[in-house]
PDB file of N, CA and C in Angstrom:
ATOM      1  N   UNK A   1       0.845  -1.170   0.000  1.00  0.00           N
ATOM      2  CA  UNK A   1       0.000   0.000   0.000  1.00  0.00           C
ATOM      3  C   UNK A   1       0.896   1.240   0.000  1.00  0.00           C
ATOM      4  N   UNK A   2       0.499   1.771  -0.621  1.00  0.00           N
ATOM      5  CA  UNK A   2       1.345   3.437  -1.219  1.00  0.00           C
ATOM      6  C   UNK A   2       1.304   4.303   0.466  1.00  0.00           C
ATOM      7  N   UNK A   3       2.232   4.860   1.009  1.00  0.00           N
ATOM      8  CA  UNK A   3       2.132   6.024   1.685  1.00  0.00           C
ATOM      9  C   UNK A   3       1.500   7.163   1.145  1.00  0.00           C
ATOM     10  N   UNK A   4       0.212   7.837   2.081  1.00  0.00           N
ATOM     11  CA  UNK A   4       0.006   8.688   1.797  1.00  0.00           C
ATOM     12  C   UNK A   4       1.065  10.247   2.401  1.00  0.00           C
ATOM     13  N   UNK A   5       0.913  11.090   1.633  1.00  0.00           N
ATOM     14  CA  UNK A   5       1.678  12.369   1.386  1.00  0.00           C
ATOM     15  C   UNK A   5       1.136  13.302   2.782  1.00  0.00           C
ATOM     16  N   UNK A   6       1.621  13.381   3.415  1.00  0.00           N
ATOM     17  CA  UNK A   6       1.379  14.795   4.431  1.00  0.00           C
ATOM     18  C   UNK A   6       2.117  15.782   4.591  1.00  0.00           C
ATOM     19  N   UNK A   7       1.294  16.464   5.151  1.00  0.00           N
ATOM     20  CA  UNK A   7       1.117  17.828   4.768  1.00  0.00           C
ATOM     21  C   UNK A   7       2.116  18.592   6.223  1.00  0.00           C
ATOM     22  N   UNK A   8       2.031  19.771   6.171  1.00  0.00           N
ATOM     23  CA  UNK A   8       3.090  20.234   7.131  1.00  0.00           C
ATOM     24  C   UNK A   8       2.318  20.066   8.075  1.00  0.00           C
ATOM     25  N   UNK A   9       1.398  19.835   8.533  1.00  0.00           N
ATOM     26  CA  UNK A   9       1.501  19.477   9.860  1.00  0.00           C
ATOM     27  C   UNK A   9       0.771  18.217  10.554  1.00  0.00           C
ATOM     28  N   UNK A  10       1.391  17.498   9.628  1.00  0.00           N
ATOM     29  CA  UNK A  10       1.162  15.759   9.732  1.00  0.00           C
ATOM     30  C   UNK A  10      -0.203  15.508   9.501  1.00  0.00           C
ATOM     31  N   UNK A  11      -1.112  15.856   8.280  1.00  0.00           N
ATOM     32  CA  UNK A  11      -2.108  15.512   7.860  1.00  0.00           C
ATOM     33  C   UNK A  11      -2.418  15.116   7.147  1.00  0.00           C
ATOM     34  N   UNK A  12      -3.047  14.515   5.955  1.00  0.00           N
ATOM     35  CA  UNK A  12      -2.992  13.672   5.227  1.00  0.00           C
ATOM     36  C   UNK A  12      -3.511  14.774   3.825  1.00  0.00           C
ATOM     37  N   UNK A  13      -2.765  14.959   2.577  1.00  0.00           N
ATOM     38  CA  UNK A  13      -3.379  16.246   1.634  1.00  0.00           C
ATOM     39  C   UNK A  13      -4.336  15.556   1.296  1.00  0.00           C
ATOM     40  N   UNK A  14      -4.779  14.419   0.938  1.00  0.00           N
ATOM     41  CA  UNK A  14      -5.934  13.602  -0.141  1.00  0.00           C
ATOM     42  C   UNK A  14      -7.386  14.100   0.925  1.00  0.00           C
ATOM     43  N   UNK A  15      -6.892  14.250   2.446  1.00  0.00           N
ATOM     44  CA  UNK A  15      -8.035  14.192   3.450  1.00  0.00           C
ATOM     45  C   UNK A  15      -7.922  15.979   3.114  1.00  0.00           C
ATOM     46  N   UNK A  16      -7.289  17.285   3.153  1.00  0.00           N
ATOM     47  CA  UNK A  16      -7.084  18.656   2.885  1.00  0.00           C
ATOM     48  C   UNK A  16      -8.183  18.763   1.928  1.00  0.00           C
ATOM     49  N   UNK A  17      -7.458  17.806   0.747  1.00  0.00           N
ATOM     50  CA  UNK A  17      -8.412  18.284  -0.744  1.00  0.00           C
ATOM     51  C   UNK A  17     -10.062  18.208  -0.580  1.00  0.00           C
ATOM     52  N   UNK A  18      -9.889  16.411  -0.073  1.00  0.00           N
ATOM     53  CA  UNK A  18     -11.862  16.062   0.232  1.00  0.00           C
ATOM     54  C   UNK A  18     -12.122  16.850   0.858  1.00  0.00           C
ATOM     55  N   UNK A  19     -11.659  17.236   1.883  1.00  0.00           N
ATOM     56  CA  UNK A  19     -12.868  18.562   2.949  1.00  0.00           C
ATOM     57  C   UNK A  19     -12.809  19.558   2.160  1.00  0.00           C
ATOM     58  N   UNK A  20     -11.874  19.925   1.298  1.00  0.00           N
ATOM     59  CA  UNK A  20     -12.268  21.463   0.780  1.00  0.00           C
ATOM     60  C   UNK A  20     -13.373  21.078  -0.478  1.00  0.00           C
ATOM     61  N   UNK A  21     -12.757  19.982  -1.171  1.00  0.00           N
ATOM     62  CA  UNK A  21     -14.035  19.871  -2.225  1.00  0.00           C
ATOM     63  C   UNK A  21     -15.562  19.658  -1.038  1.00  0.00           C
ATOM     64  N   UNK A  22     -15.487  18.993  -0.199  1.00  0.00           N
ATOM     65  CA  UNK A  22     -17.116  18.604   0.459  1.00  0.00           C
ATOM     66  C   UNK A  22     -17.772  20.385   1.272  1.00  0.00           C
ATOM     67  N   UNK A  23     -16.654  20.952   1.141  1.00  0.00           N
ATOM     68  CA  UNK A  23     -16.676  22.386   2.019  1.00  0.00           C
ATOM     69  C   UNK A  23     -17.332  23.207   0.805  1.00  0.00           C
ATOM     70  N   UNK A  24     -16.890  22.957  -0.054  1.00  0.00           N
ATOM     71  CA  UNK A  24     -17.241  23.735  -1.654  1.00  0.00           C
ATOM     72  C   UNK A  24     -18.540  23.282  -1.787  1.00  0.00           C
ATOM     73  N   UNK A  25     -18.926  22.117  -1.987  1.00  0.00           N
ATOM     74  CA  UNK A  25     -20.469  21.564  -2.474  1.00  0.00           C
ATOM     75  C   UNK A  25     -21.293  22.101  -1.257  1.00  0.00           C
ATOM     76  N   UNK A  26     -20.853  22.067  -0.631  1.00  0.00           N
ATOM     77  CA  UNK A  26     -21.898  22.436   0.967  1.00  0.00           C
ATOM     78  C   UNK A  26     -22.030  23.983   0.885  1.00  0.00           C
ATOM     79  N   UNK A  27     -20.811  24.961   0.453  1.00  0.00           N
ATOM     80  CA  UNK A  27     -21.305  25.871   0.475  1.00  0.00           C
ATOM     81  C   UNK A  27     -22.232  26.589  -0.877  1.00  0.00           C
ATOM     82  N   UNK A  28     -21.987  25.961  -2.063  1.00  0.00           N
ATOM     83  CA  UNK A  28     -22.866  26.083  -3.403  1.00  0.00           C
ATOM     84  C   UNK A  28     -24.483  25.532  -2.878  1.00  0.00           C
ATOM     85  N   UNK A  29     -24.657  24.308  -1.877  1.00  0.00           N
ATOM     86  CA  UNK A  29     -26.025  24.367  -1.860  1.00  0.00           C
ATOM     87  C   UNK A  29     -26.132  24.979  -0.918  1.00  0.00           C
ATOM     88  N   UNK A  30     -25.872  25.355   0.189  1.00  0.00           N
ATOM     89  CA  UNK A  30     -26.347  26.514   1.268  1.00  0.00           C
ATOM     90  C   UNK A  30     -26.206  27.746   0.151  1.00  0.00           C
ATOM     91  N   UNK A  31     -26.070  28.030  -0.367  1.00  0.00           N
ATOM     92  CA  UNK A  31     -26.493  29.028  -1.401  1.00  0.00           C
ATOM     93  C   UNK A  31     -27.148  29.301  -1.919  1.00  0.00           C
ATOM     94  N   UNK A  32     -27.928  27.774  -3.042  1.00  0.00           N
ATOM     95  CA  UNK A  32     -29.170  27.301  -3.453  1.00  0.00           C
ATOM     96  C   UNK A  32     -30.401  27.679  -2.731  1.00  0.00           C
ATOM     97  N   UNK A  33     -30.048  27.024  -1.518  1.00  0.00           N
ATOM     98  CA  UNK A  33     -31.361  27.073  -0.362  1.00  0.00           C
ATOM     99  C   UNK A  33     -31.059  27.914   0.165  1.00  0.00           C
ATOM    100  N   UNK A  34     -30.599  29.420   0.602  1.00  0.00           N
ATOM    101  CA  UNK A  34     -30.852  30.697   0.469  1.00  0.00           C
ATOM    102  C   UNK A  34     -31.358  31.278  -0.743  1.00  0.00           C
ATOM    103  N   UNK A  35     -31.458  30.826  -1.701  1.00  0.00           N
ATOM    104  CA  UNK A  35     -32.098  31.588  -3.044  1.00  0.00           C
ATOM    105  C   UNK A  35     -33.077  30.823  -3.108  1.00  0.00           C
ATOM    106  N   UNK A  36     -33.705  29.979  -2.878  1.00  0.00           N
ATOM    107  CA  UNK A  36     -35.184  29.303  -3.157  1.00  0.00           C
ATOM    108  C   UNK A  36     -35.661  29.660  -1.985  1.00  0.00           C
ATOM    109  N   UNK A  37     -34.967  30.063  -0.626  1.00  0.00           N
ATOM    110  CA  UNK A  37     -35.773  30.477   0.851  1.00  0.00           C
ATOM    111  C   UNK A  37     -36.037  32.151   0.143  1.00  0.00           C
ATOM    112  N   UNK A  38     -34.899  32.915  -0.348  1.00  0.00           N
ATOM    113  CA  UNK A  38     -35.192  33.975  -0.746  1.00  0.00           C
ATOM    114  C   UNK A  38     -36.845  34.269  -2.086  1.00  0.00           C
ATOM    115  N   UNK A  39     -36.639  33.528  -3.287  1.00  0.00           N
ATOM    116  CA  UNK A  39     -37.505  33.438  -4.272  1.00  0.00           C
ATOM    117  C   UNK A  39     -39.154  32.532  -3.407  1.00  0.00           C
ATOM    118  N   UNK A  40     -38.968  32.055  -2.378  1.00  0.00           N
ATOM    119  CA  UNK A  40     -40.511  31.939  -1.884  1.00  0.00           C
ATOM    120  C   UNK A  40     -41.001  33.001  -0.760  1.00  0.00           C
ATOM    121  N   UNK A  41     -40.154  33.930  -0.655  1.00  0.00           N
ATOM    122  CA  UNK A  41     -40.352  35.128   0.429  1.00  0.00           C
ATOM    123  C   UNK A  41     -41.068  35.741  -0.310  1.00  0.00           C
ATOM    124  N   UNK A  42     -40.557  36.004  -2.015  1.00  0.00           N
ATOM    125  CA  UNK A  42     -41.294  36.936  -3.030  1.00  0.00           C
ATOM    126  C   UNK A  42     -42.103  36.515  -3.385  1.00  0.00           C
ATOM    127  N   UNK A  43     -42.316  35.422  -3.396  1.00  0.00           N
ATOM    128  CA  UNK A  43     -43.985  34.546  -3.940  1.00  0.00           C
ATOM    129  C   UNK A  43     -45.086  34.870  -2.526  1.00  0.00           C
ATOM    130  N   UNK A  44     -44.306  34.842  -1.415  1.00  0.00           N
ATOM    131  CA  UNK A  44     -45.389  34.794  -0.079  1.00  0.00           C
ATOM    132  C   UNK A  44     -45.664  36.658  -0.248  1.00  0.00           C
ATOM    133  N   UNK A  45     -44.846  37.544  -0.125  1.00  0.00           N
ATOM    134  CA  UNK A  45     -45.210  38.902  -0.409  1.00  0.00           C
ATOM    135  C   UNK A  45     -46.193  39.077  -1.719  1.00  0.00           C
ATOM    136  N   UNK A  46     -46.107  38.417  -3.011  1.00  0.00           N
ATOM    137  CA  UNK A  46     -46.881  38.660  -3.807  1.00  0.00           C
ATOM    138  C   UNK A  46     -48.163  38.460  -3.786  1.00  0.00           C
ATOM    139  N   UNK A  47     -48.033  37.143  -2.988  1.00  0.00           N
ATOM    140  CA  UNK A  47     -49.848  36.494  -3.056  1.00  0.00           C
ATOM    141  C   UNK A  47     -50.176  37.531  -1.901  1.00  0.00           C
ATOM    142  N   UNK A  48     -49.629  37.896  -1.083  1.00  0.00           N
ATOM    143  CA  UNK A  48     -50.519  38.410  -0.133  1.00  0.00           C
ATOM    144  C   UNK A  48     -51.042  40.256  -0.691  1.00  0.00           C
ATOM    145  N   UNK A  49     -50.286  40.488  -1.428  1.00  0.00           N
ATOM    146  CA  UNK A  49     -50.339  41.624  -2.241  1.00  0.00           C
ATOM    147  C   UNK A  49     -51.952  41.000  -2.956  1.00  0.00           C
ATOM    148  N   UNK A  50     -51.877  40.203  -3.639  1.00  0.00           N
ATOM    149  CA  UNK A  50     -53.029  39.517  -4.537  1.00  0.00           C
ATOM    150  C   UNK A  50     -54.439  39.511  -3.670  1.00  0.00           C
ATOM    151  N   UNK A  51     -54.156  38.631  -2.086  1.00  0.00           N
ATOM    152  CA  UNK A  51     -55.197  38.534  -1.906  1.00  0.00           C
ATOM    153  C   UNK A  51     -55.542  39.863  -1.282  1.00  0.00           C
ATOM    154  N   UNK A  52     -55.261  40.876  -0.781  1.00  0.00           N
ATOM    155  CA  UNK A  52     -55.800  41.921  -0.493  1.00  0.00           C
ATOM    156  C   UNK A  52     -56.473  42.772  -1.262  1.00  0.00           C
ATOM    157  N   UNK A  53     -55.757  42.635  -3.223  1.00  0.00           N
ATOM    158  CA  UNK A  53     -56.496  43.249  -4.080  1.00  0.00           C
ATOM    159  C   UNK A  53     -57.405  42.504  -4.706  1.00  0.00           C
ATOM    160  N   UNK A  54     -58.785  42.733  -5.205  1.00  0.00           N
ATOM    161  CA  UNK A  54     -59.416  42.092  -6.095  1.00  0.00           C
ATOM    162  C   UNK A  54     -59.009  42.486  -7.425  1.00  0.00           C
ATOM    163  N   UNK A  55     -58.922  43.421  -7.470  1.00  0.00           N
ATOM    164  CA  UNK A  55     -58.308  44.225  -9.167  1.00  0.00           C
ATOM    165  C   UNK A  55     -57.329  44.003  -9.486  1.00  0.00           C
ATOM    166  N   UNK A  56     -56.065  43.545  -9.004  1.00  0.00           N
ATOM    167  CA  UNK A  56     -54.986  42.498  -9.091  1.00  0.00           C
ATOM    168  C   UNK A  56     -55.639  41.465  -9.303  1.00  0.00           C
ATOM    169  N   UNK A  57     -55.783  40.797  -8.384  1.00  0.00           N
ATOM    170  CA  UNK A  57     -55.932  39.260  -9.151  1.00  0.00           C
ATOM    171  C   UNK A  57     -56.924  39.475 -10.232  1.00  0.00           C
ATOM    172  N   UNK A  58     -57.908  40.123 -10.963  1.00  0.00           N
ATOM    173  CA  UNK A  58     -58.202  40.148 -12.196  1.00  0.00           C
ATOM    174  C   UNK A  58     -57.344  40.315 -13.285  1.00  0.00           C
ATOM    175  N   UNK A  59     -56.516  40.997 -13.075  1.00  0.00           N
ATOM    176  CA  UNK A  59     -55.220  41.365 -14.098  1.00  0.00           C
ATOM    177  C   UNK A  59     -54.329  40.721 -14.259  1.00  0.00           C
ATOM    178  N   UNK A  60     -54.244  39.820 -13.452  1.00  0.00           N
ATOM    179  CA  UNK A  60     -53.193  38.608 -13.355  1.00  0.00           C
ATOM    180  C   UNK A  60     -53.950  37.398 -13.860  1.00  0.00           C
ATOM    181  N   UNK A  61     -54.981  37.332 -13.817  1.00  0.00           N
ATOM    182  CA  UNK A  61     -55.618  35.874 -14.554  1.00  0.00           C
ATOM    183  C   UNK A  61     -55.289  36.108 -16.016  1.00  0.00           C
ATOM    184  N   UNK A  62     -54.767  37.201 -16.899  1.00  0.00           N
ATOM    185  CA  UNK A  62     -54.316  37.100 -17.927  1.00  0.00           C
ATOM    186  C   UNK A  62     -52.590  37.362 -18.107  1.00  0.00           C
ATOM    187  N   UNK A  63     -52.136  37.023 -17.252  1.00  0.00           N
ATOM    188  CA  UNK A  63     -50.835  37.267 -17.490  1.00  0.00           C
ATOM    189  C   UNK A  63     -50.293  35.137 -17.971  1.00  0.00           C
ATOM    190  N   UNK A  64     -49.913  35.215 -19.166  1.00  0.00           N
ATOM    191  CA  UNK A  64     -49.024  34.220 -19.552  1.00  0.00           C
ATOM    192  C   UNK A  64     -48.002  33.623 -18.481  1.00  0.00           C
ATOM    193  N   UNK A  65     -48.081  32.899 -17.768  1.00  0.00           N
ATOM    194  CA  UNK A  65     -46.954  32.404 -17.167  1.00  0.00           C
ATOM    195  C   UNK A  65     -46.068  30.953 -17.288  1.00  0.00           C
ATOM    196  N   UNK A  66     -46.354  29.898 -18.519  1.00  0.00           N
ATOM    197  CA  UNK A  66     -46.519  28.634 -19.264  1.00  0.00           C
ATOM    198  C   UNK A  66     -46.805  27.455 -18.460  1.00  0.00           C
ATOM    199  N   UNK A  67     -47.081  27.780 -17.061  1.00  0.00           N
ATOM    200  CA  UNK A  67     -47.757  26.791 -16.397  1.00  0.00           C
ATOM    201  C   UNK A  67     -49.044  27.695 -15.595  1.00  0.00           C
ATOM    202  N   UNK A  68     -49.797  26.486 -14.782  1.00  0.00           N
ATOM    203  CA  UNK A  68     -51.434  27.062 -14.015  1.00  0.00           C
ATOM    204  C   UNK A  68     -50.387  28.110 -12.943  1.00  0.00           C
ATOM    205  N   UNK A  69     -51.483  29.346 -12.500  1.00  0.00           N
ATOM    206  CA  UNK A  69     -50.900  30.257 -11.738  1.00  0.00           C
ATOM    207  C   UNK A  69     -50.999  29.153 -10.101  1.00  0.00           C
ATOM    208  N   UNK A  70     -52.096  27.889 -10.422  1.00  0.00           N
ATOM    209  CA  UNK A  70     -51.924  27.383  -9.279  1.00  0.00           C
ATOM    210  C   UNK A  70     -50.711  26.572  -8.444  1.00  0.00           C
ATOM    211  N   UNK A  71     -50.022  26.209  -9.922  1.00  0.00           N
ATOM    212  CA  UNK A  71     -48.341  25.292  -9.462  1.00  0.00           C
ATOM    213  C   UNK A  71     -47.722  26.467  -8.555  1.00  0.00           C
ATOM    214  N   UNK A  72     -48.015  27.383  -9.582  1.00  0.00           N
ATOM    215  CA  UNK A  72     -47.082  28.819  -8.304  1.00  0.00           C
ATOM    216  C   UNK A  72     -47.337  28.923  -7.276  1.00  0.00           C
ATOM    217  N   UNK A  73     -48.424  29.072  -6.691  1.00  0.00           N
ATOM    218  CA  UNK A  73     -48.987  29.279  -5.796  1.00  0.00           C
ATOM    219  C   UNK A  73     -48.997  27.828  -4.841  1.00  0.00           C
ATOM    220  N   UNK A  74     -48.879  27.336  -5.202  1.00  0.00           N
ATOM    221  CA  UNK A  74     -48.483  25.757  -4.727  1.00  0.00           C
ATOM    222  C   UNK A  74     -47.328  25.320  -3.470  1.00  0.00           C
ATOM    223  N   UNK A  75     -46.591  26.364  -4.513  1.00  0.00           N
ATOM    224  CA  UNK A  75     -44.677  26.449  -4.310  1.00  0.00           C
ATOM    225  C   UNK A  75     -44.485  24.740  -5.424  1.00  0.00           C
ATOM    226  N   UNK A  76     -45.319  24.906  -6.349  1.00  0.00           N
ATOM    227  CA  UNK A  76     -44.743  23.865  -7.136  1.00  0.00           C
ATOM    228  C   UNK A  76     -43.372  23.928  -8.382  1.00  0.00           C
ATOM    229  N   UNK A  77     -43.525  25.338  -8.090  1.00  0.00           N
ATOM    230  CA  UNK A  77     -42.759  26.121  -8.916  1.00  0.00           C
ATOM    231  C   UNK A  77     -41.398  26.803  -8.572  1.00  0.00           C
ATOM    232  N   UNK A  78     -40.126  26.175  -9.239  1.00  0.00           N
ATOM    233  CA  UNK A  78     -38.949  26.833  -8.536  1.00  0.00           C
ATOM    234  C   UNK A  78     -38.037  27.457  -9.054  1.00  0.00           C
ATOM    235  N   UNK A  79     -36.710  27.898  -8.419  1.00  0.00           N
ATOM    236  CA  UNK A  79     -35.712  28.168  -9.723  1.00  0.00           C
ATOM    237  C   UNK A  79     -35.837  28.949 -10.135  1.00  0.00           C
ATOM    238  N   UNK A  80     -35.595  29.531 -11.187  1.00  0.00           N
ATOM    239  CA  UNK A  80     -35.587  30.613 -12.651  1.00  0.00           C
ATOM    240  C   UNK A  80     -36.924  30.005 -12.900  1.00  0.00           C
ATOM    241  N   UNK A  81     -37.918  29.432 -12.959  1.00  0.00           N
ATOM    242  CA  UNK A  81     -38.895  29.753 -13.733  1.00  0.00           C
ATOM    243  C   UNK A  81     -39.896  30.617 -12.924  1.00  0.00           C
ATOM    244  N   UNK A  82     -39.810  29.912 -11.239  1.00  0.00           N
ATOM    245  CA  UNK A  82     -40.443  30.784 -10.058  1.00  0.00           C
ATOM    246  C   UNK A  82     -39.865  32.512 -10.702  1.00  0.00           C
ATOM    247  N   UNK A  83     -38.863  32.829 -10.594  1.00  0.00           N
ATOM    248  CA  UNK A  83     -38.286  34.069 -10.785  1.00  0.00           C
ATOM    249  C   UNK A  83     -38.799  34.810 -12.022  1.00  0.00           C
ATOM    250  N   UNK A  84     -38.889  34.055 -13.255  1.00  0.00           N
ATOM    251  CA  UNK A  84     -39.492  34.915 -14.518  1.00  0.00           C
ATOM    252  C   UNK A  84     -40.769  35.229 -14.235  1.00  0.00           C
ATOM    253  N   UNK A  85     -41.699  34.217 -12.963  1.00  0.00           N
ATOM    254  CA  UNK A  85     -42.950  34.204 -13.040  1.00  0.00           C
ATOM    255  C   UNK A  85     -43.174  35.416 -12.290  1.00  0.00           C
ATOM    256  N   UNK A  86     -42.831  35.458 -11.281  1.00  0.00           N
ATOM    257  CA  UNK A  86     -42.576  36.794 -10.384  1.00  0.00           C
ATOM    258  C   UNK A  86     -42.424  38.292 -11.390  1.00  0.00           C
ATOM    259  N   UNK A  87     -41.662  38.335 -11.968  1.00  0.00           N
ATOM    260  CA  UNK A  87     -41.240  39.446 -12.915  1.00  0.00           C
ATOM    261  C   UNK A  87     -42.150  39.560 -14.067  1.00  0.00           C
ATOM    262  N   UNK A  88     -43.248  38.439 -14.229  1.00  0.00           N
ATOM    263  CA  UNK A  88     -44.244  38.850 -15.206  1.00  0.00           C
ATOM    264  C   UNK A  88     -45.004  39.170 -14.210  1.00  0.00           C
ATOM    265  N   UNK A  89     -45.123  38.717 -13.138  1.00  0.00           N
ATOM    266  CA  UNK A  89     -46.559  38.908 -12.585  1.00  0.00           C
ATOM    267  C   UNK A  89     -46.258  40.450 -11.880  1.00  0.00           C
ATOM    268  N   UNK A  90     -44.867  40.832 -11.438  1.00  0.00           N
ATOM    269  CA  UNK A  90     -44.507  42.063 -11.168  1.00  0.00           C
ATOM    270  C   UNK A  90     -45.236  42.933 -12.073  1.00  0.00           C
ATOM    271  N   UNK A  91     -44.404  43.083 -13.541  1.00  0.00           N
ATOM    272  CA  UNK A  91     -44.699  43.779 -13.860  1.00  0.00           C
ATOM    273  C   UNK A  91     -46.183  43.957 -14.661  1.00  0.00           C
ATOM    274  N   UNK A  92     -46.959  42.955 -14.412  1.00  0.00           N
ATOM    275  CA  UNK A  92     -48.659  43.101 -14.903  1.00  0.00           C
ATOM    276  C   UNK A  92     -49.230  43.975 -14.020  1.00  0.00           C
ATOM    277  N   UNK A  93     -48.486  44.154 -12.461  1.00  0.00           N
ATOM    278  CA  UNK A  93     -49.318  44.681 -11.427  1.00  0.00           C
ATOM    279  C   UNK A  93     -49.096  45.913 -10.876  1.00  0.00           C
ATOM    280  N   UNK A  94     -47.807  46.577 -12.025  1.00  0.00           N
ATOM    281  CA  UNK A  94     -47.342  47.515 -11.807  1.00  0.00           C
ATOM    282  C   UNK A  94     -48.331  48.354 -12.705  1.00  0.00           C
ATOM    283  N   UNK A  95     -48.863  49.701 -11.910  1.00  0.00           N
ATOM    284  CA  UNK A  95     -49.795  50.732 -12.224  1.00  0.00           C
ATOM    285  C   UNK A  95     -49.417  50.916 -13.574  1.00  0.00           C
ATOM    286  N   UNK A  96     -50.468  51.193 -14.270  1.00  0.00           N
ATOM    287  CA  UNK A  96     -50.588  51.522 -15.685  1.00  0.00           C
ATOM    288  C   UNK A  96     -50.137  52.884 -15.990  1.00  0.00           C
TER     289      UNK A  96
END
């Protein structure tokens, strides 16, 4: 069996590298799930914007969004498509 290589202060580099790669993936999805905790904050502010207006949600039953406004509203909806949906439905509800 091969000796492994250590490091200056008697550690093993192959064990250095794995924690920094497992340190890297951990911090790309704690990232993720701050941006999908962030993008359903804007879905929970919007609907509640919605249900307070009736004249909103009329104006929004015609906004294109390529799925039911109900997946959204669901939280069936995530990602960049949650986000474009937001920004159409933003700007349908922005004063004329």
């Amino acid at each position: 069996m091969a000796a492994l290589a250590r490091g200056p202060h008697g550690t093993d580099q192959g064990s250095q590298v794995e924690r920094e790669r497992v340190q890297g993936a951990l911090h790309r999805r704690l990232e993720a799930v701050d941006q999908e905790i962030s993008d359903l904050q804007s879905l929970l502010r919007f609907m509640r914007r919605i249900e307070r207006d009736a004249a909103l949600r009329e104006r929004l039953r015609e906004v294109e969004l390529n799925f039911p406004l109900q997946d959204l509203v669901a939280g069936r909806i995530t990602g960049e498509p949650l986000r474009r949906a937001l920004e159409a439905l933003e700007r349908a509800a922005a004063p004329a």
